[in-house]
N, C-alpha and C. Protein backbone atom coordinates (compact mmCIF):
# COMPACT_ATOMS: atom_id res chain seq x y z
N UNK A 1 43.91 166.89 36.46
CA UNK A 1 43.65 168.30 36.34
C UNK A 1 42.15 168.53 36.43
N UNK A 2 41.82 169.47 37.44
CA UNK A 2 40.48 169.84 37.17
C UNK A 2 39.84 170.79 36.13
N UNK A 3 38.94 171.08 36.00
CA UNK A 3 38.39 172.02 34.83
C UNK A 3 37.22 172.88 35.62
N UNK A 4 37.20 174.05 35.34
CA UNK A 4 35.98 174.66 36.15
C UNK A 4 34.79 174.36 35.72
N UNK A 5 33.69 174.37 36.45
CA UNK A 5 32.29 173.86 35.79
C UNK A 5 31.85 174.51 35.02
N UNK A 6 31.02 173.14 33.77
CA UNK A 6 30.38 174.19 32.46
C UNK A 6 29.11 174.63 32.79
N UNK A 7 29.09 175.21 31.75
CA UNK A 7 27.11 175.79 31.93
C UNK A 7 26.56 174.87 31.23
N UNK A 8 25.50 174.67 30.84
CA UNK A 8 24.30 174.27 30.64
C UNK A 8 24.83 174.06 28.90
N UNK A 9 24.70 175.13 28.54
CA UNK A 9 25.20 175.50 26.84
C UNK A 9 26.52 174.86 26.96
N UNK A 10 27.70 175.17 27.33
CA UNK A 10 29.23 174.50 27.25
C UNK A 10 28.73 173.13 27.67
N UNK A 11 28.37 172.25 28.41
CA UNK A 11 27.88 170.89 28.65
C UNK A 11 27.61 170.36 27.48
N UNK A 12 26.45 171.01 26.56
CA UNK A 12 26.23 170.35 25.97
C UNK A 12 26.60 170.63 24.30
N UNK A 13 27.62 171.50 24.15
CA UNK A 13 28.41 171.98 23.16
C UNK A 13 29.35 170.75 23.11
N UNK A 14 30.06 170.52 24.24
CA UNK A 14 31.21 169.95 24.23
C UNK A 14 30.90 168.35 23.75
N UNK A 15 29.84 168.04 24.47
CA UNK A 15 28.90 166.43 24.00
C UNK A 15 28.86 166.20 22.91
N UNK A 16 28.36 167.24 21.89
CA UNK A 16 28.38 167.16 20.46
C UNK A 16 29.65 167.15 20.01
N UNK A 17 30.49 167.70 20.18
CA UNK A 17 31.76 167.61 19.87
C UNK A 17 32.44 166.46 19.98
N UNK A 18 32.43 165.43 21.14
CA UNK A 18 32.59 164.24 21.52
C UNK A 18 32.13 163.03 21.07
N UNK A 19 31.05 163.45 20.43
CA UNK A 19 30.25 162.35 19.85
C UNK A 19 30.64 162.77 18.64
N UNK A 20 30.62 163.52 17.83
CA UNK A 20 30.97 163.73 16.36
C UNK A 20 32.38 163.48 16.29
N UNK A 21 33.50 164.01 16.96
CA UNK A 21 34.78 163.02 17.23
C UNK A 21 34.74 161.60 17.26
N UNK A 22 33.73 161.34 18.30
CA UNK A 22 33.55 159.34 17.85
C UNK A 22 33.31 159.01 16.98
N UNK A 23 32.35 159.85 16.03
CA UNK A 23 31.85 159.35 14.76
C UNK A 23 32.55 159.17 13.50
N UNK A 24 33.12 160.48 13.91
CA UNK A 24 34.24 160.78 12.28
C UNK A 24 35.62 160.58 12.39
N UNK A 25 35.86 160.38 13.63
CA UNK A 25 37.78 160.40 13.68
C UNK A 25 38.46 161.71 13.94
N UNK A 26 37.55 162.69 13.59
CA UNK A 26 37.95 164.15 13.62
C UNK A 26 37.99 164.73 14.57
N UNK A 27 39.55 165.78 14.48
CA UNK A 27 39.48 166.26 15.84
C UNK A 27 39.73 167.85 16.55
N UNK A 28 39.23 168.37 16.80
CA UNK A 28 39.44 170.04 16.68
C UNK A 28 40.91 170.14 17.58
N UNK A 29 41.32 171.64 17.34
CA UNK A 29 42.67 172.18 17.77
C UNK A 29 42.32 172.03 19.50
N UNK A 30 43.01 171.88 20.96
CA UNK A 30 42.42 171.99 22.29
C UNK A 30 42.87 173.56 22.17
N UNK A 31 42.07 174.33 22.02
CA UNK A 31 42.13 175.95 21.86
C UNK A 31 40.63 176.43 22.25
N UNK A 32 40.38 177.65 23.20
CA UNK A 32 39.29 177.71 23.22
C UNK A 32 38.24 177.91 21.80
N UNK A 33 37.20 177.74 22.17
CA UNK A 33 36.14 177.82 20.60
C UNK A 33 36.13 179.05 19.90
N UNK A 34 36.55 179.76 20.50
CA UNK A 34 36.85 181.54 19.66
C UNK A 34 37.85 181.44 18.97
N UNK A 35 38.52 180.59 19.43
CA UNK A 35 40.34 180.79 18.62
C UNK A 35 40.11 180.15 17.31
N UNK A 36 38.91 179.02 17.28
CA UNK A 36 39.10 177.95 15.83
C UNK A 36 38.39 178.93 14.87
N UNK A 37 39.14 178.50 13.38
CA UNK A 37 39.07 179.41 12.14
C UNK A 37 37.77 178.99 11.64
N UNK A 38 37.05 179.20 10.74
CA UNK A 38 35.94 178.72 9.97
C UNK A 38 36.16 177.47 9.42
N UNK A 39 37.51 178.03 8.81
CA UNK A 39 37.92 176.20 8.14
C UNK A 39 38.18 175.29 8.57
N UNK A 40 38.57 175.68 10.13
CA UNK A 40 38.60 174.27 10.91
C UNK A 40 37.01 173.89 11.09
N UNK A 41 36.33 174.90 11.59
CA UNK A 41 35.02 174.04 11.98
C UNK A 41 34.56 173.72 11.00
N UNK A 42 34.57 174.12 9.60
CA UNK A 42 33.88 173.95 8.42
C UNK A 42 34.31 172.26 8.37
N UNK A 43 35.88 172.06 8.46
CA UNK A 43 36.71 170.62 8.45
C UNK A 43 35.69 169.78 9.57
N UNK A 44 35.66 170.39 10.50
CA UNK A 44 35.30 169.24 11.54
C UNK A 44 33.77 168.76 11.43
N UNK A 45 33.16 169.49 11.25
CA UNK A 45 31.79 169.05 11.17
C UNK A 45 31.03 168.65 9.69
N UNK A 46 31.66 169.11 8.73
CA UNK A 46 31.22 168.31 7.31
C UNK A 46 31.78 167.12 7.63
N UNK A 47 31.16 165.96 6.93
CA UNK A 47 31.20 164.36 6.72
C UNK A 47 31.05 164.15 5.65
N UNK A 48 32.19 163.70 4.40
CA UNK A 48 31.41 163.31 3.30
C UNK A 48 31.01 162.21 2.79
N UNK A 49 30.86 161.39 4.15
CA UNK A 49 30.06 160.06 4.16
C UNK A 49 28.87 160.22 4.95
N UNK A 50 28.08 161.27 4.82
CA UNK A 50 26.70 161.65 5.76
C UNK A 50 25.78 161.14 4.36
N UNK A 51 24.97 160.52 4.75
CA UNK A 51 23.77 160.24 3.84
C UNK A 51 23.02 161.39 3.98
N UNK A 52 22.55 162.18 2.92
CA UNK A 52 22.15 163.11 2.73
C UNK A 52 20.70 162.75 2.56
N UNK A 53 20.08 161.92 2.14
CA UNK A 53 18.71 162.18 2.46
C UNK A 53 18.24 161.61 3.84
N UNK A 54 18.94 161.12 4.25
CA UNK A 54 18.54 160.97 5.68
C UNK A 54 19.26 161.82 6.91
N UNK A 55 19.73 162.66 6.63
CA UNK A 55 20.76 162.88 7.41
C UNK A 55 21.75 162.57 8.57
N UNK A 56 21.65 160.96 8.37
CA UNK A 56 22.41 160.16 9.32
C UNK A 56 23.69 159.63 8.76
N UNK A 57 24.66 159.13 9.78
CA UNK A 57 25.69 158.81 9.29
C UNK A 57 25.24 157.54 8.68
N UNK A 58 26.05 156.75 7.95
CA UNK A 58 25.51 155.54 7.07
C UNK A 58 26.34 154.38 7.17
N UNK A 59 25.25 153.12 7.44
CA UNK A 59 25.58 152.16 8.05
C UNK A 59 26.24 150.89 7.40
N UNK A 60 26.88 150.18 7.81
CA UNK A 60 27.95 149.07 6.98
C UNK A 60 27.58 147.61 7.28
N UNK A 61 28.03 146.72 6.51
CA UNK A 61 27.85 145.47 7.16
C UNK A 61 26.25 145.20 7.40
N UNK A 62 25.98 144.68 7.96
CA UNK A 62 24.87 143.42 8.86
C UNK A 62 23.76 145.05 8.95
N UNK A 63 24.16 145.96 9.79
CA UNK A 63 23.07 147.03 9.66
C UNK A 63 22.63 147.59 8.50
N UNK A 64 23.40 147.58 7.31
CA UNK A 64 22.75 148.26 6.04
C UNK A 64 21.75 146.81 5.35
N UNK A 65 21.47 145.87 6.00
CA UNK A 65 21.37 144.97 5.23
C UNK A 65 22.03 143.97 4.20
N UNK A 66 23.37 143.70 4.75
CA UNK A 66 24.45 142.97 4.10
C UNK A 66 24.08 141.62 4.65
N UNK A 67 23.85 140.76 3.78
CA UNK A 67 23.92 139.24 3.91
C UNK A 67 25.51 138.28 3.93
N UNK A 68 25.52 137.83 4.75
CA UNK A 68 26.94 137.34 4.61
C UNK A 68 26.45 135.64 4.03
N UNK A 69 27.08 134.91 3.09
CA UNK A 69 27.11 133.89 2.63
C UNK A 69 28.08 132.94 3.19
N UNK A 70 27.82 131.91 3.48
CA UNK A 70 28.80 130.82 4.32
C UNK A 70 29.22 129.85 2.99
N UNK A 71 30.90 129.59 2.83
CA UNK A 71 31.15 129.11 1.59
C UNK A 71 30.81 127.61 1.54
């Protein structure tokens, strides 16, 4: 199926959306963006695993500095 071309703004609306879907698992209604309620977007874009003073998502394992011990 094709899709008609985005603009500039929809391009890069939709990116964020895609990438914050990769990030969180979360996934909006396929409805255009007028149709979604507050509480969905409110749902989709809060994380309540966002590190708040950094405002990055927060890292596990080997990147947070986890040492693994060999028994």
């Amino acid at each position: 199926m094709l899709y008609p071309p985005l603009s500039h703004d929809e391009f890069v609306a939709r990116l964020l959306v895609d990438i914050w879907t990769l990030a969180t698992g979360r996934t909006l209604r396929d409805v255009p963006p007028h149709e979604l309620t507050a509480e969905e977007l409110i749902d989709f874009w809060s994380d309540d695993h966002l590190d708040a003073a950094s405002g990055s998502l927060p890292r596990s394992g080997a990147q947070a500095g986890e040492v693994r011990h060999s028994a």
